[in-house]
ModelCIF file with pLDDT and N, C-alpha, C, O atoms, coordinates in Angstrom:
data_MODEL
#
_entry.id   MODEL 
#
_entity.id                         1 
_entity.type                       polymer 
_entity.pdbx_number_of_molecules   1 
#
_entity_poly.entity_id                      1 
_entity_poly.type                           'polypeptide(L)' 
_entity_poly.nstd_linkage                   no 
_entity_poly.nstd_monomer                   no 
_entity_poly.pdbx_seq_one_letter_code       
;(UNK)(UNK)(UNK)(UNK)(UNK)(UNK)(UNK)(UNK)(UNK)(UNK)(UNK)(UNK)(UNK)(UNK)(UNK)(UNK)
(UNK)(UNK)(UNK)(UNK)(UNK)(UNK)(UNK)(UNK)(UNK)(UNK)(UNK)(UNK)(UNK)(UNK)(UNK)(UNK)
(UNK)(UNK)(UNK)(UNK)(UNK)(UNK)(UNK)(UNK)(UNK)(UNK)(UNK)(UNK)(UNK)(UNK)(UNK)
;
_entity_poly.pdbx_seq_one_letter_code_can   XXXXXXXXXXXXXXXXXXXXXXXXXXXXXXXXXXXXXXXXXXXXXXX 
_entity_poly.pdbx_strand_id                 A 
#
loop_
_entity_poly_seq.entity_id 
_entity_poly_seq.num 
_entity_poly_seq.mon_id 
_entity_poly_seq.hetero 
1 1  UNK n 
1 2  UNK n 
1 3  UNK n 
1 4  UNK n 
1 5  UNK n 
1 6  UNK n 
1 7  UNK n 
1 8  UNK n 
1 9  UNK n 
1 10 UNK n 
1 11 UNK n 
1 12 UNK n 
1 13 UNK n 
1 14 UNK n 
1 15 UNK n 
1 16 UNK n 
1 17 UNK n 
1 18 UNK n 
1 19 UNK n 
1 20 UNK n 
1 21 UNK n 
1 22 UNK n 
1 23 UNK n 
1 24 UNK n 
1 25 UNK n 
1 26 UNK n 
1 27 UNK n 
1 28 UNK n 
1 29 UNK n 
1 30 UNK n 
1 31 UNK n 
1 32 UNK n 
1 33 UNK n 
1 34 UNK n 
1 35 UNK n 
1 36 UNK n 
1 37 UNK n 
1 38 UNK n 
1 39 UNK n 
1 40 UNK n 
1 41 UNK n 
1 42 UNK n 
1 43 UNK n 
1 44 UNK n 
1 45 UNK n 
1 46 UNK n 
1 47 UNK n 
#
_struct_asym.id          A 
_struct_asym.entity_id   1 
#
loop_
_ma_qa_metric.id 
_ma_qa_metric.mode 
_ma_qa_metric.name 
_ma_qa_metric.software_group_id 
_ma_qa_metric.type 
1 global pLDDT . pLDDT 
2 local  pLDDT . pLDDT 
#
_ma_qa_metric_global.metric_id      1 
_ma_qa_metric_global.metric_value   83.11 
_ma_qa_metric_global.model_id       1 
_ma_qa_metric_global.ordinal_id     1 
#
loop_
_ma_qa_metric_local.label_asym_id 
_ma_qa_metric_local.label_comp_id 
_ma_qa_metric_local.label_seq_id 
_ma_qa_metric_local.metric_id 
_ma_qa_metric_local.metric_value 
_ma_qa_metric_local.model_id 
_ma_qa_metric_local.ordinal_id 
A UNK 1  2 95.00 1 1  
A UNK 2  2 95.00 1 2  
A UNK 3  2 94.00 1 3  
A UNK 4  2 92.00 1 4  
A UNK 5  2 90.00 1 5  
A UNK 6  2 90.00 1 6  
A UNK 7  2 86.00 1 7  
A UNK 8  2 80.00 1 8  
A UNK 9  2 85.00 1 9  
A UNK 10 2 83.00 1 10 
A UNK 11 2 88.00 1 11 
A UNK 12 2 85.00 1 12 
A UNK 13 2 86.00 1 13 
A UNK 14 2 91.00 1 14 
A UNK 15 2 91.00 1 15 
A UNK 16 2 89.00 1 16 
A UNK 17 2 92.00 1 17 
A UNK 18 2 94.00 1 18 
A UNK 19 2 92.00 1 19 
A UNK 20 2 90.00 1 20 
A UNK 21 2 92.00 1 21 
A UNK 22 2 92.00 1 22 
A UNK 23 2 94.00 1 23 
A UNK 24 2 93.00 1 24 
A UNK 25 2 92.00 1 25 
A UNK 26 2 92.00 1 26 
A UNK 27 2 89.00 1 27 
A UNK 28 2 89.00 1 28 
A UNK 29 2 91.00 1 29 
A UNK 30 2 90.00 1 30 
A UNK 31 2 88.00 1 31 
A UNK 32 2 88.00 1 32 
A UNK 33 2 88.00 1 33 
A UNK 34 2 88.00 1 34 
A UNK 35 2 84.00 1 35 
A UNK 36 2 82.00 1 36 
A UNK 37 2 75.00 1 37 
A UNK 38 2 66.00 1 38 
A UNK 39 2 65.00 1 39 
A UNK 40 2 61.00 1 40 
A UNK 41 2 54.00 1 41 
A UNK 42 2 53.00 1 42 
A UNK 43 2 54.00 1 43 
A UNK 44 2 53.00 1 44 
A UNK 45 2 57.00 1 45 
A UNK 46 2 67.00 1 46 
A UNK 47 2 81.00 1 47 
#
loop_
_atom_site.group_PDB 
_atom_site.id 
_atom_site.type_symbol 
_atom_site.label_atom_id 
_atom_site.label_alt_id 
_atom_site.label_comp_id 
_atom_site.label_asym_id 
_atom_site.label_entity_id 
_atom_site.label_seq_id 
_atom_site.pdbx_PDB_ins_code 
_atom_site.Cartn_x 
_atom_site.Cartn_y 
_atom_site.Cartn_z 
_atom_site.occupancy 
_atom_site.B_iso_or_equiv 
_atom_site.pdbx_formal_charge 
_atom_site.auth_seq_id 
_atom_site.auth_comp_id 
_atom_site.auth_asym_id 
_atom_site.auth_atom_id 
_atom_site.pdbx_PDB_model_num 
ATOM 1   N N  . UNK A 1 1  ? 0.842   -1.207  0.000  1.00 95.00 ? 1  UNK A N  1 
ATOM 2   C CA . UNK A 1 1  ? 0.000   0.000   0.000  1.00 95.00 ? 1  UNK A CA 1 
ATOM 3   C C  . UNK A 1 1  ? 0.874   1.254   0.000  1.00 95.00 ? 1  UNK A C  1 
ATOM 4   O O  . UNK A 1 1  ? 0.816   2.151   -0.842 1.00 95.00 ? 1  UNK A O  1 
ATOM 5   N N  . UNK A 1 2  ? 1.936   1.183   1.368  1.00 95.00 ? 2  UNK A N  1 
ATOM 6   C CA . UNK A 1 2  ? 2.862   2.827   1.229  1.00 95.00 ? 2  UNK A CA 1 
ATOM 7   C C  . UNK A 1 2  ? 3.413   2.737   -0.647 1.00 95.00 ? 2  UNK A C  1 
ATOM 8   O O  . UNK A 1 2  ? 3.243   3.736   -1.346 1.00 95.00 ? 2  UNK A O  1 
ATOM 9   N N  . UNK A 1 3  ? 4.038   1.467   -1.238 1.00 94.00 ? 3  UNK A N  1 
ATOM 10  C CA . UNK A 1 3  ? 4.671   1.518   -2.566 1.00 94.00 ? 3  UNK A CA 1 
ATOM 11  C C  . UNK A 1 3  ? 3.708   2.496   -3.198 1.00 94.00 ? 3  UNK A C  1 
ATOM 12  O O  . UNK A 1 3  ? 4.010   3.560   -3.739 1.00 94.00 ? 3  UNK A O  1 
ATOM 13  N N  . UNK A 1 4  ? 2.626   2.031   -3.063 1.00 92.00 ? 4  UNK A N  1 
ATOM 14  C CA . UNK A 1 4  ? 1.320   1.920   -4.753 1.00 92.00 ? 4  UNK A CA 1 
ATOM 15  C C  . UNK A 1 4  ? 1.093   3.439   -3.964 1.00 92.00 ? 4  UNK A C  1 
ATOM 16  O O  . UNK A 1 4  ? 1.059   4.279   -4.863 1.00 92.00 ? 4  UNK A O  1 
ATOM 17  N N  . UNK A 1 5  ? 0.943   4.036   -2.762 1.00 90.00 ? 5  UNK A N  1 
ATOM 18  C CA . UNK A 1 5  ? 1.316   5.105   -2.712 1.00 90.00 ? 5  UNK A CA 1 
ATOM 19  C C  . UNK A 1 5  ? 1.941   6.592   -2.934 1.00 90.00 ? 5  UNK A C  1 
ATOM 20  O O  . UNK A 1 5  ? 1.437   7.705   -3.087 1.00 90.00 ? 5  UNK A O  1 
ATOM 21  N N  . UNK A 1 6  ? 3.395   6.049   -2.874 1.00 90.00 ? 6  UNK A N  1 
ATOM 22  C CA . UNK A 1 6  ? 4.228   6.510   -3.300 1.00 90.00 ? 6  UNK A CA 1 
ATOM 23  C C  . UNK A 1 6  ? 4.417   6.638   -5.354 1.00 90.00 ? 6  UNK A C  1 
ATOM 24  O O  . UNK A 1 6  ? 5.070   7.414   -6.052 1.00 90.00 ? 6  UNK A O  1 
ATOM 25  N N  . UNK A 1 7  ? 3.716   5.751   -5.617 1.00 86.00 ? 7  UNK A N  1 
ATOM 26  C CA . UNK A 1 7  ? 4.116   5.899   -7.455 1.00 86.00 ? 7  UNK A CA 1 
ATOM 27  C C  . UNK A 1 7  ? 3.374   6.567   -7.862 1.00 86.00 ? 7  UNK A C  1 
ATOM 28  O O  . UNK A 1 7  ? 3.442   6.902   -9.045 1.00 86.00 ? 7  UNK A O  1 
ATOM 29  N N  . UNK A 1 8  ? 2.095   7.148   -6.801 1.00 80.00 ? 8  UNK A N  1 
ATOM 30  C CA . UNK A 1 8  ? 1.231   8.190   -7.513 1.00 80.00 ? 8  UNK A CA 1 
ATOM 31  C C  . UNK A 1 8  ? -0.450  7.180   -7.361 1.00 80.00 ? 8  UNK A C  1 
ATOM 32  O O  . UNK A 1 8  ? -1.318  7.431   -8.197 1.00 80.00 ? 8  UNK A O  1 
ATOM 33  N N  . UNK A 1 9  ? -0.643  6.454   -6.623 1.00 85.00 ? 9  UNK A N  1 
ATOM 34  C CA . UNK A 1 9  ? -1.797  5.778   -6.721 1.00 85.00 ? 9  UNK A CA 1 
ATOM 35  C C  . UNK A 1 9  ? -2.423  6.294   -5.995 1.00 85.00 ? 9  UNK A C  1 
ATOM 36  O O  . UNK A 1 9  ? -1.952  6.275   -4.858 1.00 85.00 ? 9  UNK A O  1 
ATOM 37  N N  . UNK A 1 10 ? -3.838  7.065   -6.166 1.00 83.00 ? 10 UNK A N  1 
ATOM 38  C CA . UNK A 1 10 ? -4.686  7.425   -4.922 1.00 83.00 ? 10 UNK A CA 1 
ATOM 39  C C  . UNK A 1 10 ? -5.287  6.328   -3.767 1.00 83.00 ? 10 UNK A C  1 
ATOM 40  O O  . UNK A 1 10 ? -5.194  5.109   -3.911 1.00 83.00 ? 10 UNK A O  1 
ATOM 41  N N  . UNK A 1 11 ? -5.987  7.059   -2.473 1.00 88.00 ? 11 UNK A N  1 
ATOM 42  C CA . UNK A 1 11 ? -5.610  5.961   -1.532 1.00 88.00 ? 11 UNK A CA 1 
ATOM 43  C C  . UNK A 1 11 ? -7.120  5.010   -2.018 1.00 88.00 ? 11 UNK A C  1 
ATOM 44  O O  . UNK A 1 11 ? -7.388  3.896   -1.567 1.00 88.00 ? 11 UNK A O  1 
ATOM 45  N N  . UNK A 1 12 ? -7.896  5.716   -2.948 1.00 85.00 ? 12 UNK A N  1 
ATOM 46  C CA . UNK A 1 12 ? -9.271  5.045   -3.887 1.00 85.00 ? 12 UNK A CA 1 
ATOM 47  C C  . UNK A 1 12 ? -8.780  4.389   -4.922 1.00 85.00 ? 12 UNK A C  1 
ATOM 48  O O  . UNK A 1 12 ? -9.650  3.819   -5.580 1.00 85.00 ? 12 UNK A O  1 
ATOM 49  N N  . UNK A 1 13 ? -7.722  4.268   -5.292 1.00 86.00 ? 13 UNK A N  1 
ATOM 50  C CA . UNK A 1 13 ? -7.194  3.524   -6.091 1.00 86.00 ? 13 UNK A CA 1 
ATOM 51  C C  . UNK A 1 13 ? -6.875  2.143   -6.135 1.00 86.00 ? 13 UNK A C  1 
ATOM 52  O O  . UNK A 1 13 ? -7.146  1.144   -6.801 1.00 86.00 ? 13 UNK A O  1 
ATOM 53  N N  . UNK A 1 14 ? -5.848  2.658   -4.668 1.00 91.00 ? 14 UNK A N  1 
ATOM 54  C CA . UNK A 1 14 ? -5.294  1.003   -3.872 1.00 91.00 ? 14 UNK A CA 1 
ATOM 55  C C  . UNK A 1 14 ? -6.465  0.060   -3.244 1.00 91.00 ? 14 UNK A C  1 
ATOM 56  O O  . UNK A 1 14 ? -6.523  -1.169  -3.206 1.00 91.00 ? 14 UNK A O  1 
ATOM 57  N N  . UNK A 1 15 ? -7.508  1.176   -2.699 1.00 91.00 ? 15 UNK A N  1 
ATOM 58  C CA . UNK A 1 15 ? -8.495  0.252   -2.444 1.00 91.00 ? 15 UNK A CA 1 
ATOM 59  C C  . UNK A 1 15 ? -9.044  -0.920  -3.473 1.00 91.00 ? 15 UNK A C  1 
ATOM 60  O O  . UNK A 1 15 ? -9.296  -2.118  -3.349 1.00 91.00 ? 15 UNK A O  1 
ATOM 61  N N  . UNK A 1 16 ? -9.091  -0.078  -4.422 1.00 89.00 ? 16 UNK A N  1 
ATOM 62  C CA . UNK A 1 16 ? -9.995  -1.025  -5.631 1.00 89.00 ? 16 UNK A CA 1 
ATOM 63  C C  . UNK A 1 16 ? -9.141  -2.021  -5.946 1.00 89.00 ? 16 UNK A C  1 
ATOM 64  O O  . UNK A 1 16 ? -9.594  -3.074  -6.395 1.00 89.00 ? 16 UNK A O  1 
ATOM 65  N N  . UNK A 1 17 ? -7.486  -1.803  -5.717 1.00 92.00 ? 17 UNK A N  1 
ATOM 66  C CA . UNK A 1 17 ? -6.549  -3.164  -6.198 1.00 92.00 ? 17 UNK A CA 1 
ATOM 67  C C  . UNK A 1 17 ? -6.820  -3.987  -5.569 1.00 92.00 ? 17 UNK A C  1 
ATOM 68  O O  . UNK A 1 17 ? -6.984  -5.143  -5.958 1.00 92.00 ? 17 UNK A O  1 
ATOM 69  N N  . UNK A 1 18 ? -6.966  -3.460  -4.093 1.00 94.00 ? 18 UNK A N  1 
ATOM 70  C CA . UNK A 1 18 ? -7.046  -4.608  -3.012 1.00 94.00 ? 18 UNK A CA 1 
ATOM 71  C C  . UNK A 1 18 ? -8.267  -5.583  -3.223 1.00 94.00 ? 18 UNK A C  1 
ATOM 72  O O  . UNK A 1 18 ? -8.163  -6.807  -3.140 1.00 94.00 ? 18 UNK A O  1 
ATOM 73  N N  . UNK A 1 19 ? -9.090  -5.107  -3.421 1.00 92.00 ? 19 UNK A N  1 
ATOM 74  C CA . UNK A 1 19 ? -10.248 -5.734  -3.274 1.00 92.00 ? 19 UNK A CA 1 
ATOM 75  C C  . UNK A 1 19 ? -10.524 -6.562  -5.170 1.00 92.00 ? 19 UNK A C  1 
ATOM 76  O O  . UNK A 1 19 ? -11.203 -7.494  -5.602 1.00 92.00 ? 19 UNK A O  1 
ATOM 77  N N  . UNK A 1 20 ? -9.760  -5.764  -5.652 1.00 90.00 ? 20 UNK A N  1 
ATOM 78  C CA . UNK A 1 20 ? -10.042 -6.732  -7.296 1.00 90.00 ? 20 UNK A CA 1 
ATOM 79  C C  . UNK A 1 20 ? -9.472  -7.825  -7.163 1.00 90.00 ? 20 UNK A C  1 
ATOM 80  O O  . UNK A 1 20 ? -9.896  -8.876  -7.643 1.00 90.00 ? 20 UNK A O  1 
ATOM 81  N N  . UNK A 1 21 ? -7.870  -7.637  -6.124 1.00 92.00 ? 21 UNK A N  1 
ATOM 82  C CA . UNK A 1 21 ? -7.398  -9.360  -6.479 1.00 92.00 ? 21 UNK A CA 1 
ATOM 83  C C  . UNK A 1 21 ? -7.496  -10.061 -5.010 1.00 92.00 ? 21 UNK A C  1 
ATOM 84  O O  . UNK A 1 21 ? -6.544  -10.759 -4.662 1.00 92.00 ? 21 UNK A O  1 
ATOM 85  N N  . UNK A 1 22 ? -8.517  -9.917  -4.207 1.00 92.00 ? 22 UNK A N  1 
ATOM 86  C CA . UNK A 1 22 ? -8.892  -10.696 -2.920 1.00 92.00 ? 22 UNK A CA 1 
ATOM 87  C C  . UNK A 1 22 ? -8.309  -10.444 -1.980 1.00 92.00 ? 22 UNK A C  1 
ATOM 88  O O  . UNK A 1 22 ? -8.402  -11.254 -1.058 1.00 92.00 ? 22 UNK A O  1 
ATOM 89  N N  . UNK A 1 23 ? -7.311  -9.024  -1.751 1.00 94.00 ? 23 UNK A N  1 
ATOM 90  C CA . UNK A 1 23 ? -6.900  -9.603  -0.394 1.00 94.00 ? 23 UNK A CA 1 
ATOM 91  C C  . UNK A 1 23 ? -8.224  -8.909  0.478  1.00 94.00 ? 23 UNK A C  1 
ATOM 92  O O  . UNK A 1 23 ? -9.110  -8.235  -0.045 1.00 94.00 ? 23 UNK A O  1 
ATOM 93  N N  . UNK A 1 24 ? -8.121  -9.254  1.944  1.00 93.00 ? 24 UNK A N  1 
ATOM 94  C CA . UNK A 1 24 ? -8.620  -9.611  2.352  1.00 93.00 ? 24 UNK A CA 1 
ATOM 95  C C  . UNK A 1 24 ? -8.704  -8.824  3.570  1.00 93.00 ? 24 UNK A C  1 
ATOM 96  O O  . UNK A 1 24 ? -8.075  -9.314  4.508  1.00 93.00 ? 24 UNK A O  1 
ATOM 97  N N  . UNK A 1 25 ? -9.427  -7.534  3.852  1.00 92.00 ? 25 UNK A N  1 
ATOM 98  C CA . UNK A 1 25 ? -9.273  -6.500  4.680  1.00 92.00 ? 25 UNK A CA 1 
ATOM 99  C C  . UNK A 1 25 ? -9.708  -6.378  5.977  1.00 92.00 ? 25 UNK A C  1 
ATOM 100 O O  . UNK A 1 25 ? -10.795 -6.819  6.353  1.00 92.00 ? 25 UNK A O  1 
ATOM 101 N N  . UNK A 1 26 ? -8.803  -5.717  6.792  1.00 92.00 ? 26 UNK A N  1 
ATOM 102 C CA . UNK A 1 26 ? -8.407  -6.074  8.400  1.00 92.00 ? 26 UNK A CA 1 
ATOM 103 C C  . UNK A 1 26 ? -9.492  -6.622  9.200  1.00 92.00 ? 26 UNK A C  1 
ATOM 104 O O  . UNK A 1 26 ? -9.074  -7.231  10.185 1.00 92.00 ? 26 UNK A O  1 
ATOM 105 N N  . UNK A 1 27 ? -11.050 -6.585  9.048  1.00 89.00 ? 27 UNK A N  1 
ATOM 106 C CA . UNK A 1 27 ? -12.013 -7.206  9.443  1.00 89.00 ? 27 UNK A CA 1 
ATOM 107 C C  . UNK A 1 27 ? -11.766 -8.672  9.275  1.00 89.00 ? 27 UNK A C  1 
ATOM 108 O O  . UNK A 1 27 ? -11.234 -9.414  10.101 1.00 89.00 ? 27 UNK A O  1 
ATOM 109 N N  . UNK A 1 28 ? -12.276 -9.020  7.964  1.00 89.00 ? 28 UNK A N  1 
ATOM 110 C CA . UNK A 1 28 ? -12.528 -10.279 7.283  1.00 89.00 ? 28 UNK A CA 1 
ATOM 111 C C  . UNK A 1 28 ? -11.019 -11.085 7.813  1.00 89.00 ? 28 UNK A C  1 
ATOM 112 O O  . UNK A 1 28 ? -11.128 -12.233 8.244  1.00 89.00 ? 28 UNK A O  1 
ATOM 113 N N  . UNK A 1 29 ? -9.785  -10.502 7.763  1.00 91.00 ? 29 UNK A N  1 
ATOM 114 C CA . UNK A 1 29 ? -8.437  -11.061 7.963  1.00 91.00 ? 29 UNK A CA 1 
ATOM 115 C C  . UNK A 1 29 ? -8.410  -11.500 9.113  1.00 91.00 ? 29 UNK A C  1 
ATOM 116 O O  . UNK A 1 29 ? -7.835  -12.564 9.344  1.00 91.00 ? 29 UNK A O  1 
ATOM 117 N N  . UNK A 1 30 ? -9.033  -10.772 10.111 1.00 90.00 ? 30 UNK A N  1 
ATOM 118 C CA . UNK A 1 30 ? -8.448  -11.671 11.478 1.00 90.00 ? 30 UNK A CA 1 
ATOM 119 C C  . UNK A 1 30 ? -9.714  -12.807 11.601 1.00 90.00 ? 30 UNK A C  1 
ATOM 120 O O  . UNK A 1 30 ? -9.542  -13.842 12.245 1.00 90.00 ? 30 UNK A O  1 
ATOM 121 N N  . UNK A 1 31 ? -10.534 -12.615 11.166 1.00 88.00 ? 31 UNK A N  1 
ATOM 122 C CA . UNK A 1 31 ? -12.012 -13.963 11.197 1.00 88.00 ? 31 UNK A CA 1 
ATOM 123 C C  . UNK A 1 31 ? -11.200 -14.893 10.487 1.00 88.00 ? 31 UNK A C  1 
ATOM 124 O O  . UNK A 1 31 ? -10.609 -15.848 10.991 1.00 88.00 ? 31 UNK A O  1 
ATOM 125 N N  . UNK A 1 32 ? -11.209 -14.480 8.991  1.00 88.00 ? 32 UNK A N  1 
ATOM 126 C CA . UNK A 1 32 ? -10.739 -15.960 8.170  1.00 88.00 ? 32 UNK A CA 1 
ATOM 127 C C  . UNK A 1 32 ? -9.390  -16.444 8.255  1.00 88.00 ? 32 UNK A C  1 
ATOM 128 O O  . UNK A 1 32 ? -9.151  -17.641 8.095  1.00 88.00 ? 32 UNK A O  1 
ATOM 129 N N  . UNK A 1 33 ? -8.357  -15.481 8.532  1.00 88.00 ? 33 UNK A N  1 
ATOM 130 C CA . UNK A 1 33 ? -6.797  -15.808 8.295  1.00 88.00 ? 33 UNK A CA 1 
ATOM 131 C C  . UNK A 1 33 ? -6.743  -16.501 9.397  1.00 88.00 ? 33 UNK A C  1 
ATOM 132 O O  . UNK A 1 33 ? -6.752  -17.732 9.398  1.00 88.00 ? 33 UNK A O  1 
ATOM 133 N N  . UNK A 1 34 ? -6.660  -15.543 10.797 1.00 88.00 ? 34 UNK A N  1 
ATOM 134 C CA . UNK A 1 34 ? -6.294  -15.717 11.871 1.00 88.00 ? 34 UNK A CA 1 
ATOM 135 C C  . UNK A 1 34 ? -7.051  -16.352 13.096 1.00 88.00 ? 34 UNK A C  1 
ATOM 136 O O  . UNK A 1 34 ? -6.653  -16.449 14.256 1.00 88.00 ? 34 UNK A O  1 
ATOM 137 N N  . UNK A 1 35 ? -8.415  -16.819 12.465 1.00 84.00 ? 35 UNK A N  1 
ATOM 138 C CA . UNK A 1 35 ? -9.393  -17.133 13.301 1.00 84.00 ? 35 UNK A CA 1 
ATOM 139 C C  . UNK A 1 35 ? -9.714  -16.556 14.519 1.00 84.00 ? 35 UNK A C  1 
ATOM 140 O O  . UNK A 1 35 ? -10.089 -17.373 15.359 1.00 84.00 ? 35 UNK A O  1 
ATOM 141 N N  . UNK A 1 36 ? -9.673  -15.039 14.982 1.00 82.00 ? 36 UNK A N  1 
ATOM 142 C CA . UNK A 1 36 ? -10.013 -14.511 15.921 1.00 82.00 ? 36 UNK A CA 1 
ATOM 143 C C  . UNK A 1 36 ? -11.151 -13.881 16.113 1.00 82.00 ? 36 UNK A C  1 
ATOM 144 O O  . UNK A 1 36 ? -11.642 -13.143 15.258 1.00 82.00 ? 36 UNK A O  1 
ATOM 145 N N  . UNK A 1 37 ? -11.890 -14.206 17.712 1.00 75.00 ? 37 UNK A N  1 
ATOM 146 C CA . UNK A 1 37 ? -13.284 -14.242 16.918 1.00 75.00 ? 37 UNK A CA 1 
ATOM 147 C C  . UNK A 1 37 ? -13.826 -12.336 17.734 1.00 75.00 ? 37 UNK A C  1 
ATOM 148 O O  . UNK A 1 37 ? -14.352 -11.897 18.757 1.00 75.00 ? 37 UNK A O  1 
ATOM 149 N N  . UNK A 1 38 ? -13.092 -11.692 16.101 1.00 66.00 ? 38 UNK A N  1 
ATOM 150 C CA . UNK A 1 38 ? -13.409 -10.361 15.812 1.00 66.00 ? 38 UNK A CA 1 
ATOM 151 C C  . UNK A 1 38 ? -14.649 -9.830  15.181 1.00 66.00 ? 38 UNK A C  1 
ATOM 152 O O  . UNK A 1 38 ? -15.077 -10.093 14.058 1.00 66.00 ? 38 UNK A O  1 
ATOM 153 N N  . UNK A 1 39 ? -15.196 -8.983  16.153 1.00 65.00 ? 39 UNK A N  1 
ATOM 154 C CA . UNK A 1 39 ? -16.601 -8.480  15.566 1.00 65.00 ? 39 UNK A CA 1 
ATOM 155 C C  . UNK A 1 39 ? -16.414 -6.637  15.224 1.00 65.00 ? 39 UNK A C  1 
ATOM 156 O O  . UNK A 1 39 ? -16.298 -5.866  16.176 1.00 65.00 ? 39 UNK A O  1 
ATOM 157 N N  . UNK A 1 40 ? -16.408 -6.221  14.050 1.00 61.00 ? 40 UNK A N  1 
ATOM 158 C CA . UNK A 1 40 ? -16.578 -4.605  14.201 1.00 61.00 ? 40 UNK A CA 1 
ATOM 159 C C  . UNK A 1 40 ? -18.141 -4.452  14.009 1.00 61.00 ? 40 UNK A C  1 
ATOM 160 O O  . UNK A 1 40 ? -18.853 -4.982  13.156 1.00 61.00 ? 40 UNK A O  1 
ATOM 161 N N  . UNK A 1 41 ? -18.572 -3.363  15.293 1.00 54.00 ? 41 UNK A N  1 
ATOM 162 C CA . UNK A 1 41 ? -19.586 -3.246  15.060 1.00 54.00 ? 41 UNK A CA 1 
ATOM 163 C C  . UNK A 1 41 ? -19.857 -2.459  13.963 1.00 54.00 ? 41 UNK A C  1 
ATOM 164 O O  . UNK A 1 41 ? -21.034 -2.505  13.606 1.00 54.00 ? 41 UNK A O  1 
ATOM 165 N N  . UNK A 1 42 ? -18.981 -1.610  13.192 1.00 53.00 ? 42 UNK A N  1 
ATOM 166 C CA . UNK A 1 42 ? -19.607 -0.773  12.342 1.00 53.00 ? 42 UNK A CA 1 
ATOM 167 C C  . UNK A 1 42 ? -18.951 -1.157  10.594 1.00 53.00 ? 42 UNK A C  1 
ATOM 168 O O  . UNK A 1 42 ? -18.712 -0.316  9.728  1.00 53.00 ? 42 UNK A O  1 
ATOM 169 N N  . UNK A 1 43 ? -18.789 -2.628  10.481 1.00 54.00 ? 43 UNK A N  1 
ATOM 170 C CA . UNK A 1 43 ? -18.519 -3.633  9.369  1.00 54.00 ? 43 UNK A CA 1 
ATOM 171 C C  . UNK A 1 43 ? -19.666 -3.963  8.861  1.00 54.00 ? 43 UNK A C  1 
ATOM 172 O O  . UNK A 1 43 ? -20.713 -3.866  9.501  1.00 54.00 ? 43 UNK A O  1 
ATOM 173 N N  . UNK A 1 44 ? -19.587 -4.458  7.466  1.00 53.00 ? 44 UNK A N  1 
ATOM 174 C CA . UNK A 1 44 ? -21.156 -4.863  7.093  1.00 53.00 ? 44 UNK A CA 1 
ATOM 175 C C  . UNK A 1 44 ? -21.005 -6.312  7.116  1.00 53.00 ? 44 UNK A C  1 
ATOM 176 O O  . UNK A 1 44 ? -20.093 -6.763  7.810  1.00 53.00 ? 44 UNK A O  1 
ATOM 177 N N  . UNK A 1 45 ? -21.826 -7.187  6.407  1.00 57.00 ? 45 UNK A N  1 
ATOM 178 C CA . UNK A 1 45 ? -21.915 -8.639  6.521  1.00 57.00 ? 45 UNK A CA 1 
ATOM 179 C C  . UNK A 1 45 ? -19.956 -9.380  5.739  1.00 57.00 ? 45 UNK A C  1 
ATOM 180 O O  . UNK A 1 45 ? -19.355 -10.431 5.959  1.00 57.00 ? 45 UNK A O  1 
ATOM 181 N N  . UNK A 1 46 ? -19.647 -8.263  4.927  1.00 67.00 ? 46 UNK A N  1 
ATOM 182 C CA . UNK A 1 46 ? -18.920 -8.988  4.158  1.00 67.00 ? 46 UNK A CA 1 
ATOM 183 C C  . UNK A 1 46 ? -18.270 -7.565  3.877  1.00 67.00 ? 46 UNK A C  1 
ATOM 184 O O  . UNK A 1 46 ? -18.649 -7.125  2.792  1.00 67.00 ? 46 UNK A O  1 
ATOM 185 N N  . UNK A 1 47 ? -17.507 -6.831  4.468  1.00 81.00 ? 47 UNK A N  1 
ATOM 186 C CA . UNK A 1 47 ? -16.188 -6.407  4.525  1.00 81.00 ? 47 UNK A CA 1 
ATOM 187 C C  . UNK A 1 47 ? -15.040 -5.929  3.188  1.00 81.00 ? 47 UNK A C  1 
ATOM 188 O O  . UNK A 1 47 ? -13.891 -5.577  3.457  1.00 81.00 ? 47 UNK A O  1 
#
């Protein structure tokens, strides 16, 4: 993220990379990666 930053990528930009090739954002990551059983209350069903 700081890279794709730094080359001129807006921070609406990197979002959309992130999410076009799956990774998997700090909500959803600690449920599915890390199995911690994390609730944000202000997350929607699917993150």
């Amino acid at each position: 993220m700081a890279d794709m930053l730094l080359s001129g990528m807006s921070l609406r930009g990197i979002a959309l990379y992130l999410n076009e090739h799956g990774v998997l954002c700090p909500c959803q990551y600690k449920k599915e990666k890390l199995g911690v059983k994390y609730a944000n209350p202000f997350a929607k069903e699917k993150s």
